[in-house]
Structure formats: C-alpha cells, structure tokens
N, C-alpha and C. Protein backbone atom coordinates (compact mmCIF):
# COMPACT_ATOMS: atom_id res chain seq x y z
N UNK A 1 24.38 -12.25 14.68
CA UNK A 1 23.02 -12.21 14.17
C UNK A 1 22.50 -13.64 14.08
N UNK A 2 21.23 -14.23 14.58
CA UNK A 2 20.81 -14.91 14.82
C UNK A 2 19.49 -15.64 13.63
N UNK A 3 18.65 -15.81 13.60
CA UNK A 3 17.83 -16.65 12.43
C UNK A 3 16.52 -15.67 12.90
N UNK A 4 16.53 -15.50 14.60
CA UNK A 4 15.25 -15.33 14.57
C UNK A 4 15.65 -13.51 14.29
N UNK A 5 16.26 -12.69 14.68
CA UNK A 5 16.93 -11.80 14.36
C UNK A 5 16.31 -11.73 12.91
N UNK A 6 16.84 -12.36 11.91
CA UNK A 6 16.22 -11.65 10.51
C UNK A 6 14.80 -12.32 10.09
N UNK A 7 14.30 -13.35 10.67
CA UNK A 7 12.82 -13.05 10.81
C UNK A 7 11.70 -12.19 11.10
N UNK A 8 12.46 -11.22 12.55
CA UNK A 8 11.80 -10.40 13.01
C UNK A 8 11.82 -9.42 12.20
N UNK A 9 12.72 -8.79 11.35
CA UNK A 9 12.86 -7.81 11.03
C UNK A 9 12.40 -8.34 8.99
N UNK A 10 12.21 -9.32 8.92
CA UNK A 10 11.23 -9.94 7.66
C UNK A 10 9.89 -9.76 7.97
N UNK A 11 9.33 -10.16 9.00
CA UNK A 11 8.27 -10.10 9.66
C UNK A 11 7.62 -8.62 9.57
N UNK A 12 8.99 -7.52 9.96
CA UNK A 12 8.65 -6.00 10.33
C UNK A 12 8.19 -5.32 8.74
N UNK A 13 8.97 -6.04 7.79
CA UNK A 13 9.10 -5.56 6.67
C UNK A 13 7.87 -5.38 5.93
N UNK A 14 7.46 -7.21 5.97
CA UNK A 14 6.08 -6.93 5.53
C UNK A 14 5.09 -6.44 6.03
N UNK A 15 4.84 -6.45 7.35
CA UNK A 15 3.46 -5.85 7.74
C UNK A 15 4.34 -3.78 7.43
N UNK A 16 5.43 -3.20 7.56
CA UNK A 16 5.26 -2.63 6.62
C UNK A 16 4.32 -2.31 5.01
N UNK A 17 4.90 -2.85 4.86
CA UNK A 17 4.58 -3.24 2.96
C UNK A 17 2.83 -3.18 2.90
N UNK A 18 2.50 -3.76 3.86
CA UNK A 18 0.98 -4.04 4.37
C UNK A 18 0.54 -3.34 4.44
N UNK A 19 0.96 -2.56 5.87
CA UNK A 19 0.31 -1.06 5.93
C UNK A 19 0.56 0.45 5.56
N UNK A 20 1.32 0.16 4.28
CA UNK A 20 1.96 1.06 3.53
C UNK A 20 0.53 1.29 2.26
N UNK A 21 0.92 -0.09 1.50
CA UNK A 21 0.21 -0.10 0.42
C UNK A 21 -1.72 -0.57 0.53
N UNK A 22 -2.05 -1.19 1.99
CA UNK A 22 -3.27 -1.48 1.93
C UNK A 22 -4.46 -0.08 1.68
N UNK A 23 -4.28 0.82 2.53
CA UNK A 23 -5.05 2.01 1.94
C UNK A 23 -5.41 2.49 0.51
N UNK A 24 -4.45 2.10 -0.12
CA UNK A 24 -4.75 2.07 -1.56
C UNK A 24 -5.47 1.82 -2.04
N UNK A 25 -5.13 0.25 -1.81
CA UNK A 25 -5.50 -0.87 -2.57
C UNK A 25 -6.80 -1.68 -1.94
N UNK A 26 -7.41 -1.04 -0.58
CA UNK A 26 -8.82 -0.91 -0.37
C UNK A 26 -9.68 0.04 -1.17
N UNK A 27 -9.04 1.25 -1.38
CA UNK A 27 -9.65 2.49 -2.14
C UNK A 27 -9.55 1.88 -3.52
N UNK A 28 -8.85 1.20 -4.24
CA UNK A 28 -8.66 1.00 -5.48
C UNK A 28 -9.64 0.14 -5.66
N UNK A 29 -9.57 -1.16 -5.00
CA UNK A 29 -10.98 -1.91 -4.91
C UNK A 29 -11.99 -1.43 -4.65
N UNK A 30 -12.54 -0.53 -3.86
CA UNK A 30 -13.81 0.15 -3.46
C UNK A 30 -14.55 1.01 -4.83
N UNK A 31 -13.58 1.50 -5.24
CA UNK A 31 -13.88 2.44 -6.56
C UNK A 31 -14.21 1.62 -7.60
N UNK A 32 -13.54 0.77 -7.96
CA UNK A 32 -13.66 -0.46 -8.77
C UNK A 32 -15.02 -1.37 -8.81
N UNK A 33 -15.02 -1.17 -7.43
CA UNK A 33 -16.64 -2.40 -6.96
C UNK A 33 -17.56 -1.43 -7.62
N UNK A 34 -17.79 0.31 -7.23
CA UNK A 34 -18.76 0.68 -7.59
C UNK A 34 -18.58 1.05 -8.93
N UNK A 35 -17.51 1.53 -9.82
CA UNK A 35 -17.38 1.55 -11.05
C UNK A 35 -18.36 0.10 -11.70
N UNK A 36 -17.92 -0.95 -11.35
CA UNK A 36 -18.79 -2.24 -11.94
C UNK A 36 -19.92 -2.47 -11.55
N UNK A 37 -20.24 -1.90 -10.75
CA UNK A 37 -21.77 -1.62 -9.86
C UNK A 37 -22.73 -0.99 -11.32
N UNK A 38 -22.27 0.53 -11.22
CA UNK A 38 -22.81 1.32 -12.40
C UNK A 38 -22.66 0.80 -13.54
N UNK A 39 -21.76 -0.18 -13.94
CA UNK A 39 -21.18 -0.22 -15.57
C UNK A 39 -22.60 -1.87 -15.35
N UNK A 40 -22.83 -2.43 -14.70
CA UNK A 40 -23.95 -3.61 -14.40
C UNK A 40 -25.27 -2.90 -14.65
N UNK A 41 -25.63 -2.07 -14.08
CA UNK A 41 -26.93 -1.61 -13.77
C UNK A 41 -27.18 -1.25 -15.08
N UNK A 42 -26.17 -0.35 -15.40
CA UNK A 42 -26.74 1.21 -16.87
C UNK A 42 -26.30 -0.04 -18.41
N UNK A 43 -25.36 -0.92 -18.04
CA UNK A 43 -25.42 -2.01 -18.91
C UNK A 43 -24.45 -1.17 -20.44
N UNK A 44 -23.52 -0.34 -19.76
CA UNK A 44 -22.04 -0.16 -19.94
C UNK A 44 -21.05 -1.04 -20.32
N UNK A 45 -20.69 -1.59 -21.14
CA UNK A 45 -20.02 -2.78 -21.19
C UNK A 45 -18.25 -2.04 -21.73
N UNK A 46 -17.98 -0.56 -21.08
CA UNK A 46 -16.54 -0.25 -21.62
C UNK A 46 -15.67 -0.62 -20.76
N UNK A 47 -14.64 -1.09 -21.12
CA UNK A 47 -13.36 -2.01 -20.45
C UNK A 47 -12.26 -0.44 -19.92
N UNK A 48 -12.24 0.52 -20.35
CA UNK A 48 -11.38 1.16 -20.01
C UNK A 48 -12.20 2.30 -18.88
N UNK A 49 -13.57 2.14 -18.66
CA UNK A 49 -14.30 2.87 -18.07
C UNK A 49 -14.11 3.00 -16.49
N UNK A 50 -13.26 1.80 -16.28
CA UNK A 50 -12.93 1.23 -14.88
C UNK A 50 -11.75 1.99 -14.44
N UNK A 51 -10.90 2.29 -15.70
CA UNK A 51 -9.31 2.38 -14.48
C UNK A 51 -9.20 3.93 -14.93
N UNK A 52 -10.30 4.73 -15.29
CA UNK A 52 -9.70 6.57 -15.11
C UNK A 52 -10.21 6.83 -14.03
N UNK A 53 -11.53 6.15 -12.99
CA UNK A 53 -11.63 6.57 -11.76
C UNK A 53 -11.05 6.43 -10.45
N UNK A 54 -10.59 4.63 -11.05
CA UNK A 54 -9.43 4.38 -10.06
C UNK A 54 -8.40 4.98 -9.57
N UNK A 55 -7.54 5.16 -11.06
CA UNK A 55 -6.57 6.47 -11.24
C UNK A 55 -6.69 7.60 -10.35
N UNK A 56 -7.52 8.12 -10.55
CA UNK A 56 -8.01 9.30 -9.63
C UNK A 56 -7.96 8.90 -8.27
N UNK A 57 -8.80 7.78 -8.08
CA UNK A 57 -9.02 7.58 -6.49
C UNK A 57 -7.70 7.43 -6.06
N UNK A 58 -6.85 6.56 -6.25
CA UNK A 58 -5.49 6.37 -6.07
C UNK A 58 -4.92 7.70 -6.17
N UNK A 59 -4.78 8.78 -6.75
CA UNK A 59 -3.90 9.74 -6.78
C UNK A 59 -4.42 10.80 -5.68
N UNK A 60 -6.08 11.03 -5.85
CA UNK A 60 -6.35 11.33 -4.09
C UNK A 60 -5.98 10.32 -2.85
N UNK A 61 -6.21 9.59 -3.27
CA UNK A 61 -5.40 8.85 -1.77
C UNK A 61 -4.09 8.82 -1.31
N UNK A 62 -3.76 9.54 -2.56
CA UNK A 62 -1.66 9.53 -2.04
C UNK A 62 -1.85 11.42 -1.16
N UNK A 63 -2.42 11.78 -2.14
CA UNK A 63 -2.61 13.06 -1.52
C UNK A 63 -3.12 12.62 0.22
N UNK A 64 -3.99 11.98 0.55
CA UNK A 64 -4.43 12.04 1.82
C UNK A 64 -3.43 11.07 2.87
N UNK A 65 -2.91 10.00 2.04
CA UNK A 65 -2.33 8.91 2.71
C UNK A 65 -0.75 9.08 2.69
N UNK A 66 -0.26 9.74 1.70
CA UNK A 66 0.86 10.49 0.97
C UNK A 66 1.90 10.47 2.74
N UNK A 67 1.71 11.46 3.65
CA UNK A 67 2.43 11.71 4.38
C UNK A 67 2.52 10.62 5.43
N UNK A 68 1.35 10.14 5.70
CA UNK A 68 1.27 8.46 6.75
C UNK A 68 2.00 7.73 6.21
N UNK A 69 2.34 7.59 4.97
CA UNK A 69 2.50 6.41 4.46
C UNK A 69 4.61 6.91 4.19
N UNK A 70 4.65 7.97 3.99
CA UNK A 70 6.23 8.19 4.38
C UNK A 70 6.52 7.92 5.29
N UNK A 71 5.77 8.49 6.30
CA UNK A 71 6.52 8.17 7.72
C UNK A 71 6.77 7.37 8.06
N UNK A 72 5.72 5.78 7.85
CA UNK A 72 6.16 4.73 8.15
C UNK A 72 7.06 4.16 7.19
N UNK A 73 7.44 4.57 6.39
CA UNK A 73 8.66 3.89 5.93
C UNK A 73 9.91 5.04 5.90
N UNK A 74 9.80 5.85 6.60
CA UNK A 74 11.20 6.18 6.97
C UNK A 74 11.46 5.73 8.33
N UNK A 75 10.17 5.25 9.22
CA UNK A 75 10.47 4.61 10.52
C UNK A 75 10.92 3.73 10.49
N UNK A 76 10.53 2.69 9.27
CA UNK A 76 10.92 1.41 8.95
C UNK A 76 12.64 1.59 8.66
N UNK A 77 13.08 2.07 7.67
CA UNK A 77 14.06 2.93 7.40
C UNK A 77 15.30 2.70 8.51
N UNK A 78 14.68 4.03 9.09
CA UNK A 78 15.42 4.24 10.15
C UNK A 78 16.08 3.28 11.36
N UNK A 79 14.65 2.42 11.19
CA UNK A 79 15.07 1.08 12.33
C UNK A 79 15.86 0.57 11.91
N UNK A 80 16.08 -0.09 10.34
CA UNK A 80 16.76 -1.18 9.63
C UNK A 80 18.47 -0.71 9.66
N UNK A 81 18.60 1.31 9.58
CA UNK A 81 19.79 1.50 9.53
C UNK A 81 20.26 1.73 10.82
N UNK A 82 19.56 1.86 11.99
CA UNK A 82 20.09 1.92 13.74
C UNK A 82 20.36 0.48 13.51
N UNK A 83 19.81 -0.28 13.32
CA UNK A 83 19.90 -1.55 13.79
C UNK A 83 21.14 -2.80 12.60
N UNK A 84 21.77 -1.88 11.68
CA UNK A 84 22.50 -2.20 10.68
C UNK A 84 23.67 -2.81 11.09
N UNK A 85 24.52 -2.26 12.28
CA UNK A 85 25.77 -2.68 12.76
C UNK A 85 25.69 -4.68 13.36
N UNK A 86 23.81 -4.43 13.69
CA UNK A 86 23.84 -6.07 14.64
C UNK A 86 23.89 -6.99 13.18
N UNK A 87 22.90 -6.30 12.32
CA UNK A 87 22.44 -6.82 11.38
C UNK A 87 23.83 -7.48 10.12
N UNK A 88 24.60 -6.58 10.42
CA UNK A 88 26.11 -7.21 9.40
C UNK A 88 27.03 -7.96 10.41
N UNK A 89 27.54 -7.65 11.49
CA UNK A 89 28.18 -8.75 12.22
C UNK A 89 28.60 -7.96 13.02
C-alpha cells in the first residue's frame, strides 16, 4: 500500500460524506433562510421558532433522500471492504 493509495480512498471518503450529508444540509439551510425571512418581515423575534421546521424539513428529507443516501454508503462500504486485503498488506 502506497501514500497515494490511502489518499485516494481519503479523497473517496469525503466527497462521500459530501454527497451523503449535503442534501440535508441545503434543505436545512433553505428552510432556515425562509423561517428568518418570515420571523424579519412579521417581526417575530422567537429563537426556538427556527428549528421545529427545520426538524421537519430534515426528517422529510431522510424520507426522500433516506434510500440515495444508503446506497451510497454501502457502495462506499463495499469498496473499502473489496479493497481491504490491498489496504492491510
């Protein structure tokens, strides 16, 4: 096993991680922007008013993103344990 060997597969990991958790965490921000949108305008000033819609948005988005987002990490998975024998010596 080589240097660039566990780079590549550091490299694989995160853009994993990336495109695992970014769907979220665009939706989590998006909900958020307009939660503070409304809480600006109507002149709302509650601090906890922000994270029960988030909540939600996030828990629909596992529902929608839920199965994409397994697969690529059992692909990920799967590569790391085919590829386990180069990876130990």
């Amino acid at each position: 096993m080589n240097s660039q060997m566990v780079i590549e597969f550091a490299k694989e990991g995160i853009y994993t991680v990336l495109m695992v958790s970014g769907p979220l965490l665009i939706l989590a921000l998006a909900v958020g922007l307009l939660v503070s949108i409304f809480q600006a305008t109507t002149q709302i000033q509650e601090q906890t008013l922000a994270f029960i819609p988030k909540i939600v948005a996030v828990m629909i988005g596992m529902v929608f993103f839920g199965p994409w987002m397994l697969s690529n990490m059992v692909q990920f998975a799967a590569n790391v344990f085919n590829n386990l024998n180069v990876l130990v010596g």
